[in-house]
C-alpha atoms as a PDB file:
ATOM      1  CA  UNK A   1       6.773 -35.899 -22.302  1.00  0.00           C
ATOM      2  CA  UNK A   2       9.560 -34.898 -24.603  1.00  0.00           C
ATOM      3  CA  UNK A   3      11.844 -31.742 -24.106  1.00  0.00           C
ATOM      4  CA  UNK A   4      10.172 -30.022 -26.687  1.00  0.00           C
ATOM      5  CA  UNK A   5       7.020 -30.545 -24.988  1.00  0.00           C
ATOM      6  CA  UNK A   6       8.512 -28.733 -22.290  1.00  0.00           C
ATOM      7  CA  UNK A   7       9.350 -25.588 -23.227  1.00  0.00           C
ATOM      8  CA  UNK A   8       6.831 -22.301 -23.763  1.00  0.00           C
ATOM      9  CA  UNK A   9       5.968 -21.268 -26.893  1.00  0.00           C
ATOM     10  CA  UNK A  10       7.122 -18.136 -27.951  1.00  0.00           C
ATOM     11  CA  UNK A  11       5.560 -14.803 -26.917  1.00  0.00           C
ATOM     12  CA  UNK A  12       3.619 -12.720 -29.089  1.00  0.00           C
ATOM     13  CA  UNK A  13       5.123  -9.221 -30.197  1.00  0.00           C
ATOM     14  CA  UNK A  14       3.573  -6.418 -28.403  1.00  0.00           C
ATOM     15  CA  UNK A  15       1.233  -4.558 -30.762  1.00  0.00           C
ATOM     16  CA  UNK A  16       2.951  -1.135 -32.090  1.00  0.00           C
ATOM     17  CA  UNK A  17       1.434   1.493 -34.264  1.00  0.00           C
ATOM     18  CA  UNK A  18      -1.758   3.230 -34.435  1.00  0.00           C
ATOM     19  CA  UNK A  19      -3.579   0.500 -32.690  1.00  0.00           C
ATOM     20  CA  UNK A  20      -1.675  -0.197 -29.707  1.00  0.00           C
ATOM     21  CA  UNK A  21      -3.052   0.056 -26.669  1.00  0.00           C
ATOM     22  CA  UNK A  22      -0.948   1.900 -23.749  1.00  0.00           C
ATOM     23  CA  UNK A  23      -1.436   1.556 -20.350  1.00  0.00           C
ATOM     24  CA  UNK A  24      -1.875   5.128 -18.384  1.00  0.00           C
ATOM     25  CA  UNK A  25      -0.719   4.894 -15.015  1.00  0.00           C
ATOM     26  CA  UNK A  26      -3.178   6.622 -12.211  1.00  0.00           C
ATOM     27  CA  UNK A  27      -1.809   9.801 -11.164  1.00  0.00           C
ATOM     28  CA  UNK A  28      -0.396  10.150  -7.968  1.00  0.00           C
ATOM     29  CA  UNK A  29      -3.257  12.572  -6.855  1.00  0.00           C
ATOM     30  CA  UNK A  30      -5.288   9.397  -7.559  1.00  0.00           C
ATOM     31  CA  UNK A  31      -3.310   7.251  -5.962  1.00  0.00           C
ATOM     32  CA  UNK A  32      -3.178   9.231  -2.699  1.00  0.00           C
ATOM     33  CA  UNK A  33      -6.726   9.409  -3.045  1.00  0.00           C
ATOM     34  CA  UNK A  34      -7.594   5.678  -3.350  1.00  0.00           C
ATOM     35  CA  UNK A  35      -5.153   5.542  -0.145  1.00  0.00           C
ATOM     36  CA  UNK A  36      -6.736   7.286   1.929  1.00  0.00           C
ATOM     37  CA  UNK A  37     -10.327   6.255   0.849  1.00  0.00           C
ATOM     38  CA  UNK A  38      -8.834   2.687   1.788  1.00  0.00           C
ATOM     39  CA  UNK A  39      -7.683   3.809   4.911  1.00  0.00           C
ATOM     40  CA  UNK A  40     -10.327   5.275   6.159  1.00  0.00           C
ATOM     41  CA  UNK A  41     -12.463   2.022   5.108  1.00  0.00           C
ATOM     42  CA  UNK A  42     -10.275  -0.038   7.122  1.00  0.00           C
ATOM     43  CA  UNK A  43     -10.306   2.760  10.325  1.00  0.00           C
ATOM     44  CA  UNK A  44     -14.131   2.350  10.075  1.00  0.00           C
ATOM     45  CA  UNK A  45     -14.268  -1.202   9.970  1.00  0.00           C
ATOM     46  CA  UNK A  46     -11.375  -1.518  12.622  1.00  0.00           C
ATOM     47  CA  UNK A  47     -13.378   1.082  14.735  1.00  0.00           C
ATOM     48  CA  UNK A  48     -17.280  -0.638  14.482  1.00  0.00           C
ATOM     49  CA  UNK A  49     -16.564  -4.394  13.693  1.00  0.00           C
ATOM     50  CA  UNK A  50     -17.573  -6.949  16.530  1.00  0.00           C
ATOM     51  CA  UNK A  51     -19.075  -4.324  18.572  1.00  0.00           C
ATOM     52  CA  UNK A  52     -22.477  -5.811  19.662  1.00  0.00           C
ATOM     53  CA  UNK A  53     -23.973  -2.698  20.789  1.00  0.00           C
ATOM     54  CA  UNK A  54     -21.722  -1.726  23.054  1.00  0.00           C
ATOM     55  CA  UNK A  55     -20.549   1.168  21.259  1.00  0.00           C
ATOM     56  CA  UNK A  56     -20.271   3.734  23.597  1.00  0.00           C
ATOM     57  CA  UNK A  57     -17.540   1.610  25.044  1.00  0.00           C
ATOM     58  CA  UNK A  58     -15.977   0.092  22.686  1.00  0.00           C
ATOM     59  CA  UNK A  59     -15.399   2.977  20.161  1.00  0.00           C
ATOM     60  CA  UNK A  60     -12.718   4.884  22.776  1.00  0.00           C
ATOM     61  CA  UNK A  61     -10.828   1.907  23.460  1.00  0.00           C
ATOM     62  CA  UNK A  62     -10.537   1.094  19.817  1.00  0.00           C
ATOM     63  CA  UNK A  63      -9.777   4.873  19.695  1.00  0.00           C
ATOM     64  CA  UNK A  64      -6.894   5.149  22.515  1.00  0.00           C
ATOM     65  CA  UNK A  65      -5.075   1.965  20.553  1.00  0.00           C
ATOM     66  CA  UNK A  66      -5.519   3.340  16.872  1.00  0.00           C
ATOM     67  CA  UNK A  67      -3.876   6.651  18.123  1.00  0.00           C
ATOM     68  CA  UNK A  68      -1.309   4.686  19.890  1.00  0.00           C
ATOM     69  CA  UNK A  69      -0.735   2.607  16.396  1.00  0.00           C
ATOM     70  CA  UNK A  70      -0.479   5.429  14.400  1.00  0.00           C
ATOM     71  CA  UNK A  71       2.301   7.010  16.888  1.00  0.00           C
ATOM     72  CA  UNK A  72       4.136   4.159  16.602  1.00  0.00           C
ATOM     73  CA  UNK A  73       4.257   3.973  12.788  1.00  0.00           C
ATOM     74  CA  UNK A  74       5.086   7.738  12.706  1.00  0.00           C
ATOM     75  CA  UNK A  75       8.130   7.022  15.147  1.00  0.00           C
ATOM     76  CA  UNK A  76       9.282   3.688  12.870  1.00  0.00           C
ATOM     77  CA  UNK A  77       9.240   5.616   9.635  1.00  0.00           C
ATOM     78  CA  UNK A  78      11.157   8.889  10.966  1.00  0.00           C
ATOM     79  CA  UNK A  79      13.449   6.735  12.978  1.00  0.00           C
ATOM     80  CA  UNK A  80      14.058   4.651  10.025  1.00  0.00           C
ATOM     81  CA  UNK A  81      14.798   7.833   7.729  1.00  0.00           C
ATOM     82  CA  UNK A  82      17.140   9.300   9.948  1.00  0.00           C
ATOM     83  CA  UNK A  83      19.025   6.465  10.361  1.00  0.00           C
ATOM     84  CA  UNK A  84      18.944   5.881   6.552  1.00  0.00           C
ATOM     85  CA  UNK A  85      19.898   9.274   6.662  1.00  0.00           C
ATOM     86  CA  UNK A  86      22.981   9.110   9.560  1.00  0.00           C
ATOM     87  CA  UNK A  87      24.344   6.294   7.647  1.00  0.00           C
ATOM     88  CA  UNK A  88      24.576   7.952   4.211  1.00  0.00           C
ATOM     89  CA  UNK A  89      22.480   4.709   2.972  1.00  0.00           C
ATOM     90  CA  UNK A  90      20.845   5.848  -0.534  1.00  0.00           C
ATOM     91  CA  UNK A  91      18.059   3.315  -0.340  1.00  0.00           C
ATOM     92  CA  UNK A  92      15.772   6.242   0.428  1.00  0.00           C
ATOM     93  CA  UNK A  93      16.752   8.097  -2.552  1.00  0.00           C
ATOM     94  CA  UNK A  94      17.076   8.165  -6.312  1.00  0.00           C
ATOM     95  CA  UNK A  95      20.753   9.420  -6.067  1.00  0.00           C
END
């Protein structure tokens, strides 16, 4: 192969004008939405999968450790925030 072989041809210029298409981004009602509809899929699976009919006992374990999971998260984000926070890092924030 040659070196002109190896380079890309050039890129096509974005459409502009009456038929352009633009991309509309979900709003963030959506978004939220879609978030929690995913996380409630993955609960459910998390909750029921593997469970071989033993339900009943299963389900409250998986329960006592999702609860315990989601404490933990809580405690990571808030800790991290204040810290962020304490430390006057703006990696939080827009400003």
């Amino acid at each position: 192969m040659t070196p002109d072989q190896l380079t890309a041809p050039p890129l096509a210029a974005a459409p502009t004008g009456r038929g352009a298409r633009t991309r509309r981004t979900p709003s963030p009602r959506l978004r939220l939405a879609l978030a929690a509809a995913l996380a409630l899929a993955v609960v459910a699976g998390f909750l029921l999968a593997d469970t071989h009919g033993y339900a009943e006992f299963v389900v409250p374990l998986r329960l006592r450790r999702l609860a315990a999971l989601v404490v933990v998260g809580w405690a990571v984000a808030l800790s991290t925030v204040l810290f962020q926070t304490v430390t006057g890092n703006r990696i939080l924030t827009r400003h």
